[in-house]
N, C-alpha and C. Protein backbone atom coordinates (compact mmCIF):
# COMPACT_ATOMS: atom_id res chain seq x y z
N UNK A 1 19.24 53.04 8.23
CA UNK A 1 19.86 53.14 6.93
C UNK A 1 20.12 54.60 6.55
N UNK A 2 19.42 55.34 7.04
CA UNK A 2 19.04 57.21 6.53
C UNK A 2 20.45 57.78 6.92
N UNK A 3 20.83 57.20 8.47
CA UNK A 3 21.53 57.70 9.22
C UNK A 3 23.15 57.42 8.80
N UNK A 4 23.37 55.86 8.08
CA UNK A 4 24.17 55.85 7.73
C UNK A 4 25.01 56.48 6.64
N UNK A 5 24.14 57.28 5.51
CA UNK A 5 24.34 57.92 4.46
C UNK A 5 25.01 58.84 5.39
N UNK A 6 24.04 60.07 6.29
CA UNK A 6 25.02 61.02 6.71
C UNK A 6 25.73 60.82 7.33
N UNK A 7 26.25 59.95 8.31
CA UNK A 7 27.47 59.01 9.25
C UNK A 7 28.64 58.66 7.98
N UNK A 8 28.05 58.57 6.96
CA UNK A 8 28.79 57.76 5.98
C UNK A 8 30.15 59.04 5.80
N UNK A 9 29.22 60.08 5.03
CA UNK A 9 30.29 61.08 5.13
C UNK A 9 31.28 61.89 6.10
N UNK A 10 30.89 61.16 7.42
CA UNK A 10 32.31 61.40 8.12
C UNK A 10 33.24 60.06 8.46
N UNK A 11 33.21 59.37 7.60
CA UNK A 11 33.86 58.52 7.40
C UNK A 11 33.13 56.77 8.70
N UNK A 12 32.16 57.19 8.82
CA UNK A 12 31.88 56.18 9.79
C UNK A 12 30.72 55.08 9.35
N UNK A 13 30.64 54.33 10.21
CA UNK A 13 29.73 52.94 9.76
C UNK A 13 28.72 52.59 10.72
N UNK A 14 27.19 52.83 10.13
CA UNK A 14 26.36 52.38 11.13
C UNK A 14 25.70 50.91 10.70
N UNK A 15 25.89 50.06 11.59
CA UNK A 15 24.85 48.91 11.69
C UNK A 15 23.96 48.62 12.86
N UNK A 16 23.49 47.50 12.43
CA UNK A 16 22.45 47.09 13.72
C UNK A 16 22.01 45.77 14.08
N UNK A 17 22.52 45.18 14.98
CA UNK A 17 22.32 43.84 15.85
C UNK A 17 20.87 43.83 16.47
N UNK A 18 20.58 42.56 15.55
CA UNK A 18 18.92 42.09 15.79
C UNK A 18 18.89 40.98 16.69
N UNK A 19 19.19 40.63 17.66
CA UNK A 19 19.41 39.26 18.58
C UNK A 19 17.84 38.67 18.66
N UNK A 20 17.84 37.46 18.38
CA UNK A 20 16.62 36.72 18.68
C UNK A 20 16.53 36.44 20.41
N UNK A 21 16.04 35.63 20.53
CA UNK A 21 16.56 34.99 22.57
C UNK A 21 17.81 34.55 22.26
N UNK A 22 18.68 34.98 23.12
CA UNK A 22 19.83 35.16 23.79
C UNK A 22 20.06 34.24 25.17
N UNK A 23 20.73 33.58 25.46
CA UNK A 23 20.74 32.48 26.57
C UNK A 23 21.71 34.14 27.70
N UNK A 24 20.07 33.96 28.84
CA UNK A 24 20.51 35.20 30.07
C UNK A 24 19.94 34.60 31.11
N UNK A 25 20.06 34.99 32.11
CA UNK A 25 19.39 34.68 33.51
C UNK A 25 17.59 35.24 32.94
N UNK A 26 17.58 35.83 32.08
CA UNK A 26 15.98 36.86 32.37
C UNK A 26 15.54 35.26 31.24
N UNK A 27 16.21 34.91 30.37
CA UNK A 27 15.55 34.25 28.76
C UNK A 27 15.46 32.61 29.67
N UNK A 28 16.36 32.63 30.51
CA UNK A 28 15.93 31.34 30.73
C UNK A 28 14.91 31.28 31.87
N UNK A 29 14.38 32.20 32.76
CA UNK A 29 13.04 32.42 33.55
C UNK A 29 12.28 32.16 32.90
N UNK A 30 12.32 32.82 31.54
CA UNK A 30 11.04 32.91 30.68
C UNK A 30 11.27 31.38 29.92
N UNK A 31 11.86 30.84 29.84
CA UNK A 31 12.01 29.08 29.28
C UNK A 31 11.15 28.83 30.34
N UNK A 32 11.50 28.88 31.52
CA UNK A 32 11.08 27.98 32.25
C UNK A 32 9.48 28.43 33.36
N UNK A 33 9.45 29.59 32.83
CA UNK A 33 7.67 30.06 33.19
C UNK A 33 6.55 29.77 32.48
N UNK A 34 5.73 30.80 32.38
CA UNK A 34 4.44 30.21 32.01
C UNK A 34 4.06 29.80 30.08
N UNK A 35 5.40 31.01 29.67
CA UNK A 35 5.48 30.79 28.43
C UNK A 35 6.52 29.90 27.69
N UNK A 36 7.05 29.18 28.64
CA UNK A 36 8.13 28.32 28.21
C UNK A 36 7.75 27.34 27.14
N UNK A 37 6.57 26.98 26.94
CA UNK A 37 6.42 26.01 25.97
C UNK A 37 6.31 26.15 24.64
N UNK A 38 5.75 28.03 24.26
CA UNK A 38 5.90 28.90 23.43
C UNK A 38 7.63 28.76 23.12
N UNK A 39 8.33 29.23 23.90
CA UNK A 39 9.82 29.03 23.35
C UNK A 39 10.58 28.09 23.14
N UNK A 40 10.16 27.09 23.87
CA UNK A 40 10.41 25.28 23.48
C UNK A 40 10.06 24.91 22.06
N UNK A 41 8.99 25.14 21.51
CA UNK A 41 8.52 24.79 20.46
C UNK A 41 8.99 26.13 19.38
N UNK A 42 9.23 27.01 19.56
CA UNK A 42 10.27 27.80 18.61
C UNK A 42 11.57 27.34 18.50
N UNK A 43 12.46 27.15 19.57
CA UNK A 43 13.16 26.48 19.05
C UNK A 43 13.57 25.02 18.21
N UNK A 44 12.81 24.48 18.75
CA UNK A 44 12.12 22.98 18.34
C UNK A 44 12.26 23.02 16.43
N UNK A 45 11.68 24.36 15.88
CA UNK A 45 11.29 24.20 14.70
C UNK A 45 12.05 25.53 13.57
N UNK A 46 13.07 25.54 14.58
CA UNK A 46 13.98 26.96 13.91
C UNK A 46 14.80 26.43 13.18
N UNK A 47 15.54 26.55 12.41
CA UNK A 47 16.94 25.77 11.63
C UNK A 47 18.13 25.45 13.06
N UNK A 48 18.42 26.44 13.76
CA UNK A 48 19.45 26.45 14.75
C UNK A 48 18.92 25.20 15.83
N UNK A 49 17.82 25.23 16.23
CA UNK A 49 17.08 24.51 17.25
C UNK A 49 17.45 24.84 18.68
N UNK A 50 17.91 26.28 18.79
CA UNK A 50 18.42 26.54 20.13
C UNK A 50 18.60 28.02 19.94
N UNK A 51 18.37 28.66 21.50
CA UNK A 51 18.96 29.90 21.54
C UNK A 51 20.30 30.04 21.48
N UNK A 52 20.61 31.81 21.03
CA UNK A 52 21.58 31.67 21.05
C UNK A 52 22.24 32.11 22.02
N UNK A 53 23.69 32.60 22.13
CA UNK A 53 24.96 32.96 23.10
C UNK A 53 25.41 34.11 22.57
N UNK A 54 25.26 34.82 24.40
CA UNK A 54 26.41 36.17 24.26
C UNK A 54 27.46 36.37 23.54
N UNK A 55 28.06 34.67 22.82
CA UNK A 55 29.16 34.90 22.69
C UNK A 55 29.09 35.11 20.77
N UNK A 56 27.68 34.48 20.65
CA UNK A 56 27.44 34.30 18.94
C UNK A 56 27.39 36.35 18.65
N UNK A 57 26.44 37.13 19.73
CA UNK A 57 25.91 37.91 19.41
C UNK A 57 27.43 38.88 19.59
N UNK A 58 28.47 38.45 20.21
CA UNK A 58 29.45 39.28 20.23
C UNK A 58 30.29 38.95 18.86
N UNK A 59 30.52 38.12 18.44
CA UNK A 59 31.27 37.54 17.04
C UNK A 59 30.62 38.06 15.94
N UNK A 60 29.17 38.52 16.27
CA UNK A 60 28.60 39.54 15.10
C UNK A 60 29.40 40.90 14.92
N UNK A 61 29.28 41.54 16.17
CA UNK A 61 29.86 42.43 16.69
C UNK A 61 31.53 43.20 16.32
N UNK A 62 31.70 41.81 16.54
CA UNK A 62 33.61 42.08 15.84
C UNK A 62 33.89 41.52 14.52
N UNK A 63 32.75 41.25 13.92
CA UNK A 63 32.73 41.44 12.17
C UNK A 63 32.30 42.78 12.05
N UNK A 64 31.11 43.33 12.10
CA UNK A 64 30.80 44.78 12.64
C UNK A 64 31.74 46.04 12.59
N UNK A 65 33.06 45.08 13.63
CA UNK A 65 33.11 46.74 14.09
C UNK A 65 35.31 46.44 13.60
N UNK A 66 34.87 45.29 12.96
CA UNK A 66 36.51 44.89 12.28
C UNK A 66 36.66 45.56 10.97
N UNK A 67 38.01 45.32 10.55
CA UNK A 67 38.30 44.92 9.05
C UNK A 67 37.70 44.33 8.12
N UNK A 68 36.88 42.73 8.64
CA UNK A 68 36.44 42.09 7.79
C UNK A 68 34.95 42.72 7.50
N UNK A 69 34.91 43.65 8.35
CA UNK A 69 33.18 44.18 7.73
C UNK A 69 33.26 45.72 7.41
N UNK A 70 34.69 46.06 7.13
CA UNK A 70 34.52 47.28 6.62
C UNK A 70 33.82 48.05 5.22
N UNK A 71 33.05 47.11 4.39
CA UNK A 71 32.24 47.19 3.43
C UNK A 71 30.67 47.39 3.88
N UNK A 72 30.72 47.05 5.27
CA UNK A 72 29.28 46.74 6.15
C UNK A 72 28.70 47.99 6.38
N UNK A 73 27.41 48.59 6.15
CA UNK A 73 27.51 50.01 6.36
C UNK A 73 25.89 49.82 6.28
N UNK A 74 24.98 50.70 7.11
CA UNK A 74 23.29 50.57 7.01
C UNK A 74 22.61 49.62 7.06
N UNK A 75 23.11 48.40 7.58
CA UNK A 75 22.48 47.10 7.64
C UNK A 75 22.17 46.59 9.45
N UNK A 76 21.11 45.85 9.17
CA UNK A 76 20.59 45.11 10.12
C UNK A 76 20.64 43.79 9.86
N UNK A 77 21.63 43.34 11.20
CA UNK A 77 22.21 41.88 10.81
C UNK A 77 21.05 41.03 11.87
N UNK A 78 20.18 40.52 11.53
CA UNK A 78 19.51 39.62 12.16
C UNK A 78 20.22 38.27 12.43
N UNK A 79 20.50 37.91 14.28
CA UNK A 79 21.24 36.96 14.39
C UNK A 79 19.88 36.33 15.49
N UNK A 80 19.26 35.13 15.13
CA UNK A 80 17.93 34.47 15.75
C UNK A 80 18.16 33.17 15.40
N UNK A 81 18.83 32.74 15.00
CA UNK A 81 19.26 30.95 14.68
C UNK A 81 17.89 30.73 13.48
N UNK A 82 17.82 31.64 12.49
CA UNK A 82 16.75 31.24 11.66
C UNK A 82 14.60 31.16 11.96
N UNK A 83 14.85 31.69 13.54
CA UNK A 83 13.65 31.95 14.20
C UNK A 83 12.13 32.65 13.01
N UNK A 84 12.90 33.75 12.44
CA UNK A 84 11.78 34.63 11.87
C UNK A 84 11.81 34.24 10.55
N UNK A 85 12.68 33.58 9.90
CA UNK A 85 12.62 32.85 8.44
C UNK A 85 11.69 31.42 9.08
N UNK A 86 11.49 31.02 10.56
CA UNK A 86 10.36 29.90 10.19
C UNK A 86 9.13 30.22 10.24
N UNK A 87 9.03 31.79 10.73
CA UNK A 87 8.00 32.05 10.88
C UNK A 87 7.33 32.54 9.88
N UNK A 88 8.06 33.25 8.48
CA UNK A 88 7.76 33.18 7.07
C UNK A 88 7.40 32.23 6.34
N UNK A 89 8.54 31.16 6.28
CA UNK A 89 8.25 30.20 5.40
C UNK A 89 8.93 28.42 6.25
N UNK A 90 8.26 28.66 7.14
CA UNK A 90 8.55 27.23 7.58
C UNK A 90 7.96 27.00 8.87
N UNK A 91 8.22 25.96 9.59
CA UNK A 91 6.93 25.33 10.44
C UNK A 91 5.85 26.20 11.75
N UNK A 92 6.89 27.44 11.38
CA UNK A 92 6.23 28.27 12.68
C UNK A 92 5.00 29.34 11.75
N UNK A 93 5.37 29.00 10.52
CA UNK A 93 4.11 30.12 9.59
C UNK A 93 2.70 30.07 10.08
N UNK A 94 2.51 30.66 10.88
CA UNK A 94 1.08 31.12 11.08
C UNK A 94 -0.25 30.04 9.52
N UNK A 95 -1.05 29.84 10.48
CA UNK A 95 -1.55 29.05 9.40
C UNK A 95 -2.79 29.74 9.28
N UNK A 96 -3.33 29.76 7.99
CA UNK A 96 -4.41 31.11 7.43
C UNK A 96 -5.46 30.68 7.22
């Protein structure tokens, strides 16, 4: 955010892409290794119910870096299919 103030005054725009798991050759090893059941059951209980795609995390990207997000400036766009909002306030909340 700091950075964008002084970026700001040369006319430029900083943001920042937060990708949750991402469907890759490395994310789906890890589906299917020792911690796979850990990520089965995250998705299981996320709003999205699935990882997402190169292609979601690129469509962030060209709002980002378009016209339509030229108001967009010091922000961190968290794109996780709702992952860390369940882990706040919904079925993945840590129980106390």
């Amino acid at each position: 955010m700091a950075e964008s103030v002084k970026w700001g005054e040369r006319g430029a725009r900083l943001n920042d892409i937060a990708p949750g798991i991402i469907v890759t050759p490395l994310a789906i090893d890890e589906f299917n290794g020792p911690r796979g059941d850990f990520y089965k059951n995250m998705f299981a209980k996320c709003p999205a119910g699935r990882p997402g795609t190169a292609d979601e995390v690129a469509n962030v990207a060209e709002l980002l870096m378009g016209p339509a997000g030229a108001f967009i400036t010091g922000s961190t766009i968290l794109i996780d299919g709702g992952a860390t909002a369940s882990y706040y306030y919904g079925p993945l909340k840590p129980k106390q």
